[in-house]
C-alpha atoms as a PDB file:
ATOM      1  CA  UNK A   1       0.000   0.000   0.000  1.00  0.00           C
ATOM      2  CA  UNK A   2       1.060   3.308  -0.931  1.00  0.00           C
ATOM      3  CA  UNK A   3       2.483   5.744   2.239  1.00  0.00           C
ATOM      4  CA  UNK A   4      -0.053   8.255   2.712  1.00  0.00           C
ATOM      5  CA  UNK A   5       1.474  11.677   1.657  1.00  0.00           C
ATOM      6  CA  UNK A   6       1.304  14.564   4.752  1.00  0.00           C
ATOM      7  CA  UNK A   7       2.436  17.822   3.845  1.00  0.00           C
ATOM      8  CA  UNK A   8       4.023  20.011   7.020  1.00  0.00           C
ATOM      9  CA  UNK A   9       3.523  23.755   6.195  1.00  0.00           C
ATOM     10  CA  UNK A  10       5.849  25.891   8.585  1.00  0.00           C
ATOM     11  CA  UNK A  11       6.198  29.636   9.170  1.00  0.00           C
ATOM     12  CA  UNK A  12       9.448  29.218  10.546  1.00  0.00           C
ATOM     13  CA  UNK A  13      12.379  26.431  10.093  1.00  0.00           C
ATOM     14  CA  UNK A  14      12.330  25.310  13.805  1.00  0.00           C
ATOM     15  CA  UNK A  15       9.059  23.774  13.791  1.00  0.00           C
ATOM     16  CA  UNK A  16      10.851  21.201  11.018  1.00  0.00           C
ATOM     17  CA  UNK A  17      12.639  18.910  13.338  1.00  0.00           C
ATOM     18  CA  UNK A  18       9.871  18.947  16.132  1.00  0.00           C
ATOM     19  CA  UNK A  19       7.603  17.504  13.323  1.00  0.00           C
ATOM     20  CA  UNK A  20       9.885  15.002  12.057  1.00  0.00           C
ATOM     21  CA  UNK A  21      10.786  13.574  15.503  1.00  0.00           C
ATOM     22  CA  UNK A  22       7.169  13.152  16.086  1.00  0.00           C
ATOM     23  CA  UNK A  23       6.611  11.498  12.591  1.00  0.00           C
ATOM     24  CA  UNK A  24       9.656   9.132  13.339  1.00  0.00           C
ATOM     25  CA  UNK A  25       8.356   7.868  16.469  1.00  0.00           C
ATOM     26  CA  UNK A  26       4.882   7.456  15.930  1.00  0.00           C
ATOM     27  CA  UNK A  27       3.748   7.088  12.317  1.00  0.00           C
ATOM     28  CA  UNK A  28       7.196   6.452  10.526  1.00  0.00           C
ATOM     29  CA  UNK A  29       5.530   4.873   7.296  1.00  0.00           C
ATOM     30  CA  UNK A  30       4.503   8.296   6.254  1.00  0.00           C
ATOM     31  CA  UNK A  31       6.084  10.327   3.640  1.00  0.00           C
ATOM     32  CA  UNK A  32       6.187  13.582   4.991  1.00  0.00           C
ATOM     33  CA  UNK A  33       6.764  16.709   2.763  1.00  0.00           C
ATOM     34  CA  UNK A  34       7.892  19.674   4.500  1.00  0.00           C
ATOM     35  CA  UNK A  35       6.873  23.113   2.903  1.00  0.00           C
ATOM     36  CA  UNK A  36       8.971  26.289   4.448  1.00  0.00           C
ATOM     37  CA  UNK A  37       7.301  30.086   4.356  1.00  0.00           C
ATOM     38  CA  UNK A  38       9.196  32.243   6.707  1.00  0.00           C
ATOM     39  CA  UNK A  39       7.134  35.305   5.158  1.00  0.00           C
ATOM     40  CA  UNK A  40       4.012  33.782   7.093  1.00  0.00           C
ATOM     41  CA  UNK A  41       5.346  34.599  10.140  1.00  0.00           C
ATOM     42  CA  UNK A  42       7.332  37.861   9.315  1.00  0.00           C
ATOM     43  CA  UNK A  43       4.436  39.542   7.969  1.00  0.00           C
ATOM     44  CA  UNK A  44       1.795  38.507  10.818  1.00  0.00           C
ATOM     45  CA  UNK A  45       4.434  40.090  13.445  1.00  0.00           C
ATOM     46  CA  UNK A  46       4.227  43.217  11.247  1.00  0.00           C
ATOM     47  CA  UNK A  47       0.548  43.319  10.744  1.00  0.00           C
ATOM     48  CA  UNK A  48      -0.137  42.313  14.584  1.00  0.00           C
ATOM     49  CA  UNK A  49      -3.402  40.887  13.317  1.00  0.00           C
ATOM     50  CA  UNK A  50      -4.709  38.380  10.865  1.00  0.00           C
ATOM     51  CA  UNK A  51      -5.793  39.913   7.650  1.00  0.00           C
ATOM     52  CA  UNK A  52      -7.908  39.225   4.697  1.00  0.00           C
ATOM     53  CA  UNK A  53      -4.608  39.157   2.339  1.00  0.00           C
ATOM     54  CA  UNK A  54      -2.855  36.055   4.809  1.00  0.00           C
ATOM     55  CA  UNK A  55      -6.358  34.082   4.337  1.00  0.00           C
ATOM     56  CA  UNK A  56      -5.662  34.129   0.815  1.00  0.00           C
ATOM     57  CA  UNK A  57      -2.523  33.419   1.172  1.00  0.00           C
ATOM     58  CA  UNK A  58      -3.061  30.094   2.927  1.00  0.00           C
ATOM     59  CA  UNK A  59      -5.934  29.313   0.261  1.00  0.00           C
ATOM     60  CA  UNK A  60      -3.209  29.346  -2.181  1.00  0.00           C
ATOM     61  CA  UNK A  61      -0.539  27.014  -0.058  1.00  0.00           C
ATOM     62  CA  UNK A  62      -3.517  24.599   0.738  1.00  0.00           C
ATOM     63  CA  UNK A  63      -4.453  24.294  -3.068  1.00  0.00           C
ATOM     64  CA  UNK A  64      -0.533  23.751  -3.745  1.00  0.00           C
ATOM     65  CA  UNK A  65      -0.205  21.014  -1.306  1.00  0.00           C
ATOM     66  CA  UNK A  66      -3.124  19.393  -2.809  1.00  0.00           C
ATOM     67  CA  UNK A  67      -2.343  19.410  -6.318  1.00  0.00           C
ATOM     68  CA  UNK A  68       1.000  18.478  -5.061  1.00  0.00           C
ATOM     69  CA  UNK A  69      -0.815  14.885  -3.847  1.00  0.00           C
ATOM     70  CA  UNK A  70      -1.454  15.651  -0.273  1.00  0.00           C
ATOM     71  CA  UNK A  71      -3.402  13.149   1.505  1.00  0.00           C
ATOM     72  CA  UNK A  72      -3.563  15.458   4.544  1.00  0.00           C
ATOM     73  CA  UNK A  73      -1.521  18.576   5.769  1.00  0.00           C
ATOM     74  CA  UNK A  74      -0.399  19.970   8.744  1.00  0.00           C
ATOM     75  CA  UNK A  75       0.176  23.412   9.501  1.00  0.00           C
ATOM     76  CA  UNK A  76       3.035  23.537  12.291  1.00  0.00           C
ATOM     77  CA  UNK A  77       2.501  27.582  13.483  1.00  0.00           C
ATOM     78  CA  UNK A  78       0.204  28.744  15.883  1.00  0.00           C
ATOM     79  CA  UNK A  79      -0.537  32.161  14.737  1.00  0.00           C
ATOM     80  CA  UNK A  80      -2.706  31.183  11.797  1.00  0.00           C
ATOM     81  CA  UNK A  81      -5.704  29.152  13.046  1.00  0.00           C
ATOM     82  CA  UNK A  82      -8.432  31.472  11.565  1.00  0.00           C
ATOM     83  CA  UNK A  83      -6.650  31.319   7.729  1.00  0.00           C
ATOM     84  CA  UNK A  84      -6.321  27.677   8.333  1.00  0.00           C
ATOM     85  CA  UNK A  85     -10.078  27.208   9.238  1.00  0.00           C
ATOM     86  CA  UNK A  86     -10.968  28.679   5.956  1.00  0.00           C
ATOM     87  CA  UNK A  87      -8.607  26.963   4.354  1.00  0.00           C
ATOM     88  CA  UNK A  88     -10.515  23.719   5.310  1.00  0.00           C
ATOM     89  CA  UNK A  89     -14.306  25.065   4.025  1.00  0.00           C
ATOM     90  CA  UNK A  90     -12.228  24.948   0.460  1.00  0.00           C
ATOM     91  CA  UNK A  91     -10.537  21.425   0.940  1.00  0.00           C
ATOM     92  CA  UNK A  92     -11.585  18.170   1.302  1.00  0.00           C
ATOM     93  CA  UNK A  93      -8.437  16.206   2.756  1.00  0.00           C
ATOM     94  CA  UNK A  94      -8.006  16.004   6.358  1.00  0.00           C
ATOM     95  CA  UNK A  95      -6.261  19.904   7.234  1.00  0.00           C
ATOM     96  CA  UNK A  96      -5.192  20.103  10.528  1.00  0.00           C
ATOM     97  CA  UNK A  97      -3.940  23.216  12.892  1.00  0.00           C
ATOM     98  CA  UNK A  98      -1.352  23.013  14.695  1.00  0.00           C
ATOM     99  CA  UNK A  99      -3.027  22.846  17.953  1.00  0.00           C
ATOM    100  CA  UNK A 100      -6.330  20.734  17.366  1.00  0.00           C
ATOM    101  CA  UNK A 101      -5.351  17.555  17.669  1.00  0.00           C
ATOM    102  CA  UNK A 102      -3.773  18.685  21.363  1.00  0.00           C
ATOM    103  CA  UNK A 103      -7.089  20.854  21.933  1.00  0.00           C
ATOM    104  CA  UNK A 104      -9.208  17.701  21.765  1.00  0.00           C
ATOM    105  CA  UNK A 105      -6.853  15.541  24.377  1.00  0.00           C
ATOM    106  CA  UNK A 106      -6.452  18.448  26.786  1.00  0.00           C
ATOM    107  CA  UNK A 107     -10.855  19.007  26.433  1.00  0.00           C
ATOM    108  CA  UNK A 108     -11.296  15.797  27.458  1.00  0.00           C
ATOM    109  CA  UNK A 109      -8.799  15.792  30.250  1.00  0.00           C
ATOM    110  CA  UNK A 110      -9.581  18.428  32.321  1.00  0.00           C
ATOM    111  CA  UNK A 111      -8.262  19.614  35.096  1.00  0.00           C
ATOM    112  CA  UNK A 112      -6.069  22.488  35.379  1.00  0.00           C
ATOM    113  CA  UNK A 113      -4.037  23.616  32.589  1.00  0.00           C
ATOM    114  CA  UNK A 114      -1.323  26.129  31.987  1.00  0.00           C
ATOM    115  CA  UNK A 115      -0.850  27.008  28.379  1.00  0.00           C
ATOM    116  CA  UNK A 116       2.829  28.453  27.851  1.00  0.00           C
ATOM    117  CA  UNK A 117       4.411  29.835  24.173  1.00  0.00           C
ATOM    118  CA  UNK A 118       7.551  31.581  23.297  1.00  0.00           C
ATOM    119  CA  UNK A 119       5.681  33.770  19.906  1.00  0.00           C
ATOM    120  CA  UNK A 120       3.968  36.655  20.672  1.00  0.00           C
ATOM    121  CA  UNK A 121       1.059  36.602  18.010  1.00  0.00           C
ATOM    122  CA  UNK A 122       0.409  32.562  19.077  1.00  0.00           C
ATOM    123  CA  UNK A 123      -1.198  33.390  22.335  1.00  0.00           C
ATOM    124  CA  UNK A 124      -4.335  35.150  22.323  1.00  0.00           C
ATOM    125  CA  UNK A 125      -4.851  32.791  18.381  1.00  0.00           C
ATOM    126  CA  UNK A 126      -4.695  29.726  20.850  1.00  0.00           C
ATOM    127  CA  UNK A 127      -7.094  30.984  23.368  1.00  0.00           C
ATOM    128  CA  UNK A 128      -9.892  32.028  20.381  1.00  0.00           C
ATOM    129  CA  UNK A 129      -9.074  28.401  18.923  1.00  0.00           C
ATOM    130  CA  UNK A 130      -9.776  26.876  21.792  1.00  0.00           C
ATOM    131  CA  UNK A 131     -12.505  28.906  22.923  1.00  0.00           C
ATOM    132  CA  UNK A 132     -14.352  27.905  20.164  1.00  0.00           C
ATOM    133  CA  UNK A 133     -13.697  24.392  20.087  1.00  0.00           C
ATOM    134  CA  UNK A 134     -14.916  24.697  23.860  1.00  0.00           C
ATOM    135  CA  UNK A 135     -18.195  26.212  22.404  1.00  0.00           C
ATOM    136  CA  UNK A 136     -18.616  23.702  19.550  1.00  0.00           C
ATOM    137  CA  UNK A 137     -18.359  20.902  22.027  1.00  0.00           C
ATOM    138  CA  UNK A 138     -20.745  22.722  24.414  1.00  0.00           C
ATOM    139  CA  UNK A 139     -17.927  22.475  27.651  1.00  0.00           C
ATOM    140  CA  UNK A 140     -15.634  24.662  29.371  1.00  0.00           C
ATOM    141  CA  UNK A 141     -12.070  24.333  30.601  1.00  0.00           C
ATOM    142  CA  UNK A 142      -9.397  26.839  32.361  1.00  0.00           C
ATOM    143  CA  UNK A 143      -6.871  27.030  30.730  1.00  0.00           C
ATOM    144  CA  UNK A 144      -4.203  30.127  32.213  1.00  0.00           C
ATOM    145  CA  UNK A 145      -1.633  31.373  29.709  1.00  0.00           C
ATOM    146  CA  UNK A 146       1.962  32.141  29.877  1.00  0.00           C
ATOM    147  CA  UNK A 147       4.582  33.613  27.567  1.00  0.00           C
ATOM    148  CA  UNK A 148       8.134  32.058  28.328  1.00  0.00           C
ATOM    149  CA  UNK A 149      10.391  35.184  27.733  1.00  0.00           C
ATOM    150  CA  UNK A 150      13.125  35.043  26.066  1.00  0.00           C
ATOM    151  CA  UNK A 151      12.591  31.443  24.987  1.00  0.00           C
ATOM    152  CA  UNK A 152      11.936  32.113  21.246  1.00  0.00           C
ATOM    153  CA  UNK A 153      15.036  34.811  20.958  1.00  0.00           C
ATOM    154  CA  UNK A 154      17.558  31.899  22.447  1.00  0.00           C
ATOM    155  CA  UNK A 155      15.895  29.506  19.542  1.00  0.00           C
ATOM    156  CA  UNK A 156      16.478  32.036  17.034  1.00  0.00           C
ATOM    157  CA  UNK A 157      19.890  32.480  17.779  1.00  0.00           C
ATOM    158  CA  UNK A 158      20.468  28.721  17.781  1.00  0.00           C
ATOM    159  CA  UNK A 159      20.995  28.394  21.279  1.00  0.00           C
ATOM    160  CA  UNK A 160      18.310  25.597  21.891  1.00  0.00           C
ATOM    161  CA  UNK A 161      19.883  24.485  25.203  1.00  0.00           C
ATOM    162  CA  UNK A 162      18.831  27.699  26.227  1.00  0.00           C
ATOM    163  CA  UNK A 163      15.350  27.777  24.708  1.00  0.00           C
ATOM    164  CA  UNK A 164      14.486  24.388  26.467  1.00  0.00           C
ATOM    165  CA  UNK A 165      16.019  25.593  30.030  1.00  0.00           C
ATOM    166  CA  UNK A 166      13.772  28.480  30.043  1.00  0.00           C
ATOM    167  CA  UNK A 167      10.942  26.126  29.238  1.00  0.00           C
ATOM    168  CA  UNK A 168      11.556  24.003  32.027  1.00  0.00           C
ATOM    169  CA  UNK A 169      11.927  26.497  34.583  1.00  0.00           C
ATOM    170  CA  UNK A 170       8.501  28.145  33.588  1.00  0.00           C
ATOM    171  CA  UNK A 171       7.262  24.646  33.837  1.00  0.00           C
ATOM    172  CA  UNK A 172       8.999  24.042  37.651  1.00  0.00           C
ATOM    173  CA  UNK A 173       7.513  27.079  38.399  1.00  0.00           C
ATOM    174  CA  UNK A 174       3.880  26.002  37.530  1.00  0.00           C
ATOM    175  CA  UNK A 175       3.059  23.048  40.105  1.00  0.00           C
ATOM    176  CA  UNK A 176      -0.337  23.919  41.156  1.00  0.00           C
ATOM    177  CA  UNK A 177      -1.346  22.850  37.468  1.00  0.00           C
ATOM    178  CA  UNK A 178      -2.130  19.001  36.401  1.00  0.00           C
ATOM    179  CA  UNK A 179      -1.489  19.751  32.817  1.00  0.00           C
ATOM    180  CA  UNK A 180       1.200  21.284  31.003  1.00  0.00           C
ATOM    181  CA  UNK A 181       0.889  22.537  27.305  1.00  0.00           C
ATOM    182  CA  UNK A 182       3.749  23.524  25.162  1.00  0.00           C
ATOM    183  CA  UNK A 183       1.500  25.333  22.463  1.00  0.00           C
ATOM    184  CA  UNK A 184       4.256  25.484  19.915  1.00  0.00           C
ATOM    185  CA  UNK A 185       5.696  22.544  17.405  1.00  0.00           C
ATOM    186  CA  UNK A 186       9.150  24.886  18.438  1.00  0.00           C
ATOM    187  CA  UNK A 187       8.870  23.962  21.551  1.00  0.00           C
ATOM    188  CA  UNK A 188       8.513  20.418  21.728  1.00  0.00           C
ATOM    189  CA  UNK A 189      12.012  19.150  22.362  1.00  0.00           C
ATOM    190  CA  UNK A 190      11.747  20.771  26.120  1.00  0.00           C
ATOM    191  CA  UNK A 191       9.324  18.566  27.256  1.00  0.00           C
ATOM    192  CA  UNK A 192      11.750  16.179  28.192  1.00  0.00           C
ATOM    193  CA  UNK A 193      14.461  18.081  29.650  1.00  0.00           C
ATOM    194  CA  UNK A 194      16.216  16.545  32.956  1.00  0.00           C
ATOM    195  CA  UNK A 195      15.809  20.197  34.810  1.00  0.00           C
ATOM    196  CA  UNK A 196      12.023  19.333  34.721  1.00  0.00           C
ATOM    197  CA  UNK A 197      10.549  19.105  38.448  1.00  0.00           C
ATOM    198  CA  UNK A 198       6.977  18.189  38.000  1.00  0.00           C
ATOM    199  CA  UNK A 199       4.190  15.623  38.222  1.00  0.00           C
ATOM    200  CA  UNK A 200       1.880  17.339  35.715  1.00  0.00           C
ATOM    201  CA  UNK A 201       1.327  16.122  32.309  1.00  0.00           C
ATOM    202  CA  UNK A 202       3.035  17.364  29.639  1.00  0.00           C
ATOM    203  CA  UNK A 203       1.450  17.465  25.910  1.00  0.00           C
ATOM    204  CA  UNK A 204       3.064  19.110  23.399  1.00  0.00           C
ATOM    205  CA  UNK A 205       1.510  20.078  19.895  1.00  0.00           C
ATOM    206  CA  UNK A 206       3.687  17.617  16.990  1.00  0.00           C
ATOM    207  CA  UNK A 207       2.584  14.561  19.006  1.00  0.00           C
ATOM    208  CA  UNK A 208      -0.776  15.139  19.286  1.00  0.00           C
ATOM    209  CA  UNK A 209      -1.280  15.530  15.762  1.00  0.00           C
ATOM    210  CA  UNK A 210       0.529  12.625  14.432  1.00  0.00           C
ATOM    211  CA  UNK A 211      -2.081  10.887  16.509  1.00  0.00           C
ATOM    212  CA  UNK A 212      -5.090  12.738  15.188  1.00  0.00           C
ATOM    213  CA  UNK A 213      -3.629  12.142  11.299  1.00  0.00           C
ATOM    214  CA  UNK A 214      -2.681   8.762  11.877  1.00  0.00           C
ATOM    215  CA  UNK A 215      -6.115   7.879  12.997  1.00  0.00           C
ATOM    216  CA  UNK A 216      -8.326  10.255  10.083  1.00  0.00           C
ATOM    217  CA  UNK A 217      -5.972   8.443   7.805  1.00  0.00           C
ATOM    218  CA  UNK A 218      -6.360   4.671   8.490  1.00  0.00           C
END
C-alpha cells in the first residue's frame, strides 16, 4: 500500500525537526513533505493581526499542497488558526492546525491547565481556537496562559539548550497545574528536559497531531 502523503507547512524552520521527531516515532511509514514560508510569520508580526490578504494566502498554499498529492496537511505555526479554518471550508483532505489535535486531548482531560508559548502573536490565536472548540463541544475548561520570555530569541539564535532551560523552569515554576501545554511545534524538544521538576502532564503540539492524522488516515 502506498504511504499516505502529509504535507508540514511551517512559518518558521524550527518547527521542522519537532515535526519530524514526532513522525519518526509514531507514524514512521509516512512520507512527509515539509513546505517552508518564513514570510508567514514575518508579515503577521508586522501586521499584529490576521488579515484578509494572509487568508488568501493560505488558500493558495492549501491548493498547492493538494495538487501536489497531499493526503492530509499539517500546519506547524500557531498564529494562523483562523486562515487555516478557511482553508478547510475549500478542501476536502483532512487539514489540521497546529493545535487541534492537542485541543481535543487536553478538552477531554480536564483539570487544570497552563498554556505556555515563546511567539507573541500565538497566544491570544490559541485561546480564540480553543474557545471555540470549547463552544462547539458545548464544555468549558481553564486554561491560564503564559509567555516564556526570552525562549523564542535563544531559539532564534540557535541556542536551543537555552530555549528548552527556560521552558523548564517556567514549567517548575507552575506546580499547582495538572497539565502542562507547550502550544508550539518549536517547543517540543523541552518537554523532556532533565531540569524538569513536576508531576503534571506534559502534551506538546507535533505529538498530538501525528495521533489525530494517523487515525483520520487509516
Amino acid at each position: 500500500m502506498t504511504a499516505h502523503r502529509i504535507f508540514l507547512v511551517h512559518a518558521v524552520d524550527v518547527s521542522m525537526a519537532p515535526a519530524s521527531t514526532s513522525f519518526k516515532q509514531q507514524w514512521p511509514e509516512a512520507s512527509i513533505i515539509n513546505v517552508l514560508e518564513e514570510s508567514l510569520a514575518v508579515d503577521m508580526l508586522a501586521d499584529g493581526k490576521m488579515t484578509p490578504r494572509m487568508i488568501q494566502r493560505f488558500s493558495r498554499l492549501g491548493q498547492y499542497c493538494v495538487d501536489a498529492g497531499a493526503d492530509g496537511i499539517l500546519f506547524t505555526c500557531s498564529a494562523f488558526g483562523e486562515a487555516i479554518n478557511h482553508l478547510k471550508t475549500e478542501q476536502s483532505i483532512p487539514i489540521l492546525t497546529s493545535n487541534q489535535a492537542m485541543f481535543e486531548e487536553l478538552i477531554e482531560r480536564g483539570g487544570t491547565i497552563a498554556m505556555l508559548t515563546t511567539f507573541g502573536p500565538s497566544r491570544q490565536t490559541l485561546r480564540d481556537e480553543l474557545a471555540e472548540m470549547m463552544r462547539a463541544k458545548g464544555v468549558e475548561v481553564q486554561v491560564d496562559s503564559f509567555m516564556v520570555e526570552g525562549a523564542l530569541d535563544a531559539l532564534l539564535a540557535r541556542d536551543q539548550a537555552q530555549h528548552d532551560l527556560l521552558i523548564a523552569e517556567q514549567i517548575n515554576r507552575l506546580s499547582q497545574y495538572s497539565t502542562i501545554v507547550l502550544g508550539q511545534f518549536s517547543m517540543a524538544a523541552a518537554a523532556t528536559h532533565p531540569a524538569i521538576r513536576t508531576q503534571a502532564r506534559i502534551l506538546t503540539t507535533p505529538d498530538s497531531a501525528v495521533r489525530k492524522l494517523k487515525q483520520l488516515l487509516k
